[in-house]
C-alpha atoms as a PDB file:
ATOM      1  CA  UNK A   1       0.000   0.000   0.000  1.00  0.00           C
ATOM      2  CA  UNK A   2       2.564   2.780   1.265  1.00  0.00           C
ATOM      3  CA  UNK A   3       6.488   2.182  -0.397  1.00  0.00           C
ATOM      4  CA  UNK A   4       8.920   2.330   1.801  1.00  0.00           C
ATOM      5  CA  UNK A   5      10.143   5.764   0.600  1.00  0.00           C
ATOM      6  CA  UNK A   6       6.796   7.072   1.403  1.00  0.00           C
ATOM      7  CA  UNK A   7       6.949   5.627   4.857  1.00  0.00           C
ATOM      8  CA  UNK A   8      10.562   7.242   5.550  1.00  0.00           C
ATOM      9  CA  UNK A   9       9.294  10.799   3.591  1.00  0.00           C
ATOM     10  CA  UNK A  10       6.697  10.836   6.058  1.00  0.00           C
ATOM     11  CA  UNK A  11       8.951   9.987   8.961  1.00  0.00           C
ATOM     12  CA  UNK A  12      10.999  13.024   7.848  1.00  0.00           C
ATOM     13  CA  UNK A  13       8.561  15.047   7.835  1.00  0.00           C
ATOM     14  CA  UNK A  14       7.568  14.386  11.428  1.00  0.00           C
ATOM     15  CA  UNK A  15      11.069  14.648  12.200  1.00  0.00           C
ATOM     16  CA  UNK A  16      11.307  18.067  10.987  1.00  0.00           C
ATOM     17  CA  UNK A  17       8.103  19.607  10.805  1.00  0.00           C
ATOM     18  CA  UNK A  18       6.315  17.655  14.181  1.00  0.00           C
ATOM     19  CA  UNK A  19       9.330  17.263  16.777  1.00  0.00           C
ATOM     20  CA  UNK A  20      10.074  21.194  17.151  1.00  0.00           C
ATOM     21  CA  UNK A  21       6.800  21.575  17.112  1.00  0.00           C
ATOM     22  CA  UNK A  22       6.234  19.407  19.797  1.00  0.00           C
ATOM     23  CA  UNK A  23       8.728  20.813  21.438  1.00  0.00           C
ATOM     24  CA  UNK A  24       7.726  24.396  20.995  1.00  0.00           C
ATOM     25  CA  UNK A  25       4.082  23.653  22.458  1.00  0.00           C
ATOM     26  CA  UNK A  26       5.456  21.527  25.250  1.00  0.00           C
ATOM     27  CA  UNK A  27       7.699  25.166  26.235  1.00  0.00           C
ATOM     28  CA  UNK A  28       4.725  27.224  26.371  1.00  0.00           C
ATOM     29  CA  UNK A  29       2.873  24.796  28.355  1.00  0.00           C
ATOM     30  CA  UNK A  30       5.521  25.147  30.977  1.00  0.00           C
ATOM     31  CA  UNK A  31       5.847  28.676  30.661  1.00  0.00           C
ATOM     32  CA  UNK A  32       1.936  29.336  31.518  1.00  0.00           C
ATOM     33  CA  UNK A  33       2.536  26.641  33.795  1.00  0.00           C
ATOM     34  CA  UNK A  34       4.714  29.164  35.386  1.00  0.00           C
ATOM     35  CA  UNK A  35       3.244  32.230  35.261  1.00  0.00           C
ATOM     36  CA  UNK A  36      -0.141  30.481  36.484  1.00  0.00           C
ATOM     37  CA  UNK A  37       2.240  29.392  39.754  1.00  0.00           C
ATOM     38  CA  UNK A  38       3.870  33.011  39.805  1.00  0.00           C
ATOM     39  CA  UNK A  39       0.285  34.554  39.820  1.00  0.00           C
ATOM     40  CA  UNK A  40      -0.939  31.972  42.472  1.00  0.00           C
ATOM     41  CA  UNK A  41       1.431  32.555  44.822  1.00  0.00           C
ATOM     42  CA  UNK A  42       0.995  36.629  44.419  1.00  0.00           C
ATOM     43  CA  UNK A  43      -2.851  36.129  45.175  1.00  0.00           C
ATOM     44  CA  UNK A  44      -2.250  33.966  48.310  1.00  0.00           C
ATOM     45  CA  UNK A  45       0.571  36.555  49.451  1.00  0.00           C
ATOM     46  CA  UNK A  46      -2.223  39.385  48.663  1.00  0.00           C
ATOM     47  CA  UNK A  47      -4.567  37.474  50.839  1.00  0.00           C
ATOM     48  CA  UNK A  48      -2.616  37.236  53.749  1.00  0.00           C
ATOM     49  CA  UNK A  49      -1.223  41.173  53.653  1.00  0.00           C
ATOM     50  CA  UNK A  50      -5.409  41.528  53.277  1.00  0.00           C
ATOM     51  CA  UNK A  51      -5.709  39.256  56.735  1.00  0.00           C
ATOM     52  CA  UNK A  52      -2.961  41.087  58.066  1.00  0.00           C
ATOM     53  CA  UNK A  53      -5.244  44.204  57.798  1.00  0.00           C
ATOM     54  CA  UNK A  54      -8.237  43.058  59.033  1.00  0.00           C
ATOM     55  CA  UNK A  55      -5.464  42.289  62.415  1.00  0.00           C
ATOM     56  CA  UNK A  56      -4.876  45.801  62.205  1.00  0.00           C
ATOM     57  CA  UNK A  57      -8.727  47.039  62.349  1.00  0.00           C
ATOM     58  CA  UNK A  58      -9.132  44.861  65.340  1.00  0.00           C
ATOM     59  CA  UNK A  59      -6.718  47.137  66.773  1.00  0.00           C
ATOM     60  CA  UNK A  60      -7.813  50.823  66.160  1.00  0.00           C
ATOM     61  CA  UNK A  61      -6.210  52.327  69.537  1.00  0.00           C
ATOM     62  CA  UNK A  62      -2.649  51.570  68.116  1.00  0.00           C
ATOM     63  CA  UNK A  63      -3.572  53.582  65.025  1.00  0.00           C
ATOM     64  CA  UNK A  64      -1.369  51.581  62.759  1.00  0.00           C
ATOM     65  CA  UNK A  65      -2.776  53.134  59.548  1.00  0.00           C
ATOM     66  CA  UNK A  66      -1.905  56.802  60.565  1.00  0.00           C
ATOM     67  CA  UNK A  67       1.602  58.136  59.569  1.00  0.00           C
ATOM     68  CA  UNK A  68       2.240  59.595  63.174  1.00  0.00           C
ATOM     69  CA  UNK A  69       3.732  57.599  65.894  1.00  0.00           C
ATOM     70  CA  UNK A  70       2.247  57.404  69.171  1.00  0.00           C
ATOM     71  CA  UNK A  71       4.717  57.825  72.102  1.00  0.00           C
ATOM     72  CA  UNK A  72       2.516  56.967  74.547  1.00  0.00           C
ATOM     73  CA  UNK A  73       1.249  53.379  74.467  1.00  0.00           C
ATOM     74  CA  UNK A  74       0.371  51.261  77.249  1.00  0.00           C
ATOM     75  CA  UNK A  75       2.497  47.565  77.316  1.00  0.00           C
ATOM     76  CA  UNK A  76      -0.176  45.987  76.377  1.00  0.00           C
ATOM     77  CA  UNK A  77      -0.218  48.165  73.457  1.00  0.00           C
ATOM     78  CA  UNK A  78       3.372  47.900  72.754  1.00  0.00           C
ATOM     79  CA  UNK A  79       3.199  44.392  72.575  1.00  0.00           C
ATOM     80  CA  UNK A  80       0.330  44.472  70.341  1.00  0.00           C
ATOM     81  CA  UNK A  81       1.801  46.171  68.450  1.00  0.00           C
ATOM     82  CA  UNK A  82       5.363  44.487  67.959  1.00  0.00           C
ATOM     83  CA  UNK A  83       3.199  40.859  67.260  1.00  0.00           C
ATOM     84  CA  UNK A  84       1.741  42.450  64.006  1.00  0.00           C
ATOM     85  CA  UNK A  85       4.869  43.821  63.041  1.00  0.00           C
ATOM     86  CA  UNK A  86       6.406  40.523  63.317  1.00  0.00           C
ATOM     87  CA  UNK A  87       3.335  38.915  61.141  1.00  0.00           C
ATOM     88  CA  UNK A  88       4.325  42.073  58.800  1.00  0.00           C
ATOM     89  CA  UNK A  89       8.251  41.539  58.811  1.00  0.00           C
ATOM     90  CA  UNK A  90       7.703  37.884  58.144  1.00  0.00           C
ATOM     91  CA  UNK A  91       4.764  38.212  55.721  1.00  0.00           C
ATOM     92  CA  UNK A  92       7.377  40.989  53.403  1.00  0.00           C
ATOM     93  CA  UNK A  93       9.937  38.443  53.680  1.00  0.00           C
ATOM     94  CA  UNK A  94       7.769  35.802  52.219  1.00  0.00           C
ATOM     95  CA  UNK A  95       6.853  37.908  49.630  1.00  0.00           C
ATOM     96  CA  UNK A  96      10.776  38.853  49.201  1.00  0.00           C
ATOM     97  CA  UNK A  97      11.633  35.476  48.441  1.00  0.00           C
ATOM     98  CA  UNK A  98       9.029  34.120  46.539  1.00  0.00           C
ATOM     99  CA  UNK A  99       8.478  37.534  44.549  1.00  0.00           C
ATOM    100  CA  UNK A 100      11.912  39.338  43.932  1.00  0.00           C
ATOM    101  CA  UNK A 101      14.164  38.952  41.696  1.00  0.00           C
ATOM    102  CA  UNK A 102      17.219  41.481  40.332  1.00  0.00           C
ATOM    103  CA  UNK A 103      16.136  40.834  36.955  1.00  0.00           C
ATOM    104  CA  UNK A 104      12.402  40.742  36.534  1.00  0.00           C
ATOM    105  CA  UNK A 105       9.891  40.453  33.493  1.00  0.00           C
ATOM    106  CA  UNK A 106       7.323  43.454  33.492  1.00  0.00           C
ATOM    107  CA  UNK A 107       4.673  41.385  34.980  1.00  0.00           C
ATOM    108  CA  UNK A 108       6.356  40.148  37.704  1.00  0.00           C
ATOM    109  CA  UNK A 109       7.913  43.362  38.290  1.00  0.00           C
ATOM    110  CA  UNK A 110       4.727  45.317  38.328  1.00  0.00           C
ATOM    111  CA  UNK A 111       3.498  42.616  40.745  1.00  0.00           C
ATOM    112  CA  UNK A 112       6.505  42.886  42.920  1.00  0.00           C
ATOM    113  CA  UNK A 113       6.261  46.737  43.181  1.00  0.00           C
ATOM    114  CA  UNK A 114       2.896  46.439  44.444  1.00  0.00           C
ATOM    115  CA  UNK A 115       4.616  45.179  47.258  1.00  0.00           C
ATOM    116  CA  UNK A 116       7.618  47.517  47.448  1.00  0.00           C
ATOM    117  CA  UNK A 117       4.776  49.969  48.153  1.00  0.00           C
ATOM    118  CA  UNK A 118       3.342  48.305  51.040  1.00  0.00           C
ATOM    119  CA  UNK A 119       6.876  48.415  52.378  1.00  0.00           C
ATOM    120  CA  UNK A 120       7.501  51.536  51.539  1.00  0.00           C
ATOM    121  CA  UNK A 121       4.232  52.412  53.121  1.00  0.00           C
ATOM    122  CA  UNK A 122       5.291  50.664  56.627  1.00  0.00           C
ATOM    123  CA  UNK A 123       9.018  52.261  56.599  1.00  0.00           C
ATOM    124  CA  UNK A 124       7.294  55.250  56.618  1.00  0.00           C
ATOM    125  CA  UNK A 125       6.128  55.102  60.397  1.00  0.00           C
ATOM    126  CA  UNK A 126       8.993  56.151  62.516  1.00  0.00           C
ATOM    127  CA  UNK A 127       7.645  53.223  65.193  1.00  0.00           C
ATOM    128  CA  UNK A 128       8.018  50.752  62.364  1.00  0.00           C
ATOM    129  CA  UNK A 129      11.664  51.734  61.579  1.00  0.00           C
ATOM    130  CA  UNK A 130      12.561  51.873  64.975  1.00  0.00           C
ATOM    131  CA  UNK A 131      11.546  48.264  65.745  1.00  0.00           C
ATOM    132  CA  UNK A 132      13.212  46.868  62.210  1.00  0.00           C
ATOM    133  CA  UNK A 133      16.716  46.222  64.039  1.00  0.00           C
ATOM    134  CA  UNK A 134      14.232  44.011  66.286  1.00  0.00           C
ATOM    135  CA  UNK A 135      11.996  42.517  63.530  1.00  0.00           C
ATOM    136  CA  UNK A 136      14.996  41.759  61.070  1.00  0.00           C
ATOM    137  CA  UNK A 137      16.910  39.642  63.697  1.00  0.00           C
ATOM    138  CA  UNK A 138      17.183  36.405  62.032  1.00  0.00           C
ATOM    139  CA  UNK A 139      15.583  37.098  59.000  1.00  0.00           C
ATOM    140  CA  UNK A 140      16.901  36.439  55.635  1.00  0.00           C
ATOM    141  CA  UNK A 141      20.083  38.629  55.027  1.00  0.00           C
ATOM    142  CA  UNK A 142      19.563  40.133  51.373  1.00  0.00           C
ATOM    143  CA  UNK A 143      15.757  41.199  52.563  1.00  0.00           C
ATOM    144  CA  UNK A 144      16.874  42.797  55.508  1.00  0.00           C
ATOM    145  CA  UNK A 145      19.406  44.998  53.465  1.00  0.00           C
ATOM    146  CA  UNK A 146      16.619  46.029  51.123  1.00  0.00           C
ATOM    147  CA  UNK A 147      14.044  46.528  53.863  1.00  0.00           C
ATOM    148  CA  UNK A 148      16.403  48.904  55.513  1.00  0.00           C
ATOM    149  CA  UNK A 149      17.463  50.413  52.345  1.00  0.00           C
ATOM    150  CA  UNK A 150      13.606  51.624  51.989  1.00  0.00           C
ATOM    151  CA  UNK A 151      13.355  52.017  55.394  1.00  0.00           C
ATOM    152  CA  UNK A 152      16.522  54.445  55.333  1.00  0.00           C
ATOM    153  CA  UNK A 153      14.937  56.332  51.793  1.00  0.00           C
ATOM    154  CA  UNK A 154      11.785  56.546  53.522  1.00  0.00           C
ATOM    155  CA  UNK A 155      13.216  58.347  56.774  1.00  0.00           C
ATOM    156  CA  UNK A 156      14.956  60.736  53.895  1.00  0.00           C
ATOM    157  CA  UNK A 157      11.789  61.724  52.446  1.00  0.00           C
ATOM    158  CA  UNK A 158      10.238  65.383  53.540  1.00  0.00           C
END
């Protein structure tokens, strides 16, 4: 029915025109494969820094969402106050490592600056800074420099 030059034309073929194919699809399978994983892990992270703020409207007398500091809290307070900072050191760190990279693609960079914000944001309060030589004990090394880097351009800022 089929010669055997028709059988190794078609085998050819495959070989050229199906195998890089095959290879090319099987590449962008694992490349959405990874950027579904990338964007999973950057909605679970959002969901916790969201749980992290519902923490921090069960506590409205430490006024973490204001700028100001307030020098006059009661222990209590205090340590209320240095437990979520310790959920918030270790929740930025997470992020850190799972998120940040030196050189990022534009999605994952936008993604990771959303984060930079909220750390920015933090390193803004003069109580947060104060308690980062506290919070960063033991953490991993390259965050802690660029936490305190923000938390150093942050202190700079009028």
């Amino acid at each position: 029915m089929f010669s055997t030059e028709t059988w190794e034309l078609a085998s050819y073929i495959v070989t050229v025109v199906g195998l890089p194919l095959a290879i090319g699809v099987f590449l962008y399978e694992q490349r959405k494969e990874r950027e579904n994983e990338d964007e999973e892990a950057y909605q679970l992270l959002s969901d916790a820094y969201t749980d992290f703020l519902k923490l921090v409207l069960d506590n409205p007398d430490l006024q973490l969402r204001t700028r100001t500091h307030i020098a006059n809290l009661s222990a209590d307070q205090r340590e209320r106050m240095m437990v979520l900072y310790e959920i918030l050191i270790a929740l930025f760190e997470r992020a850190y490592l799972l998120a940040y990279e030196e050189d990022m693609p534009d999605k994952k960079r936008r993604r990771w600056l959303s984060w930079e914000d909220y750390m920015r944001e933090w390193c803004g309060r003069e109580d947060f800074r104060n308690a980062l030589s506290v919070l960063l004990h033991g953490e991993d090394p390259d965050f802690s420099r660029y936490i305190s880097r923000l938390a150093q351009e942050e202190q700079a800022r009028p």
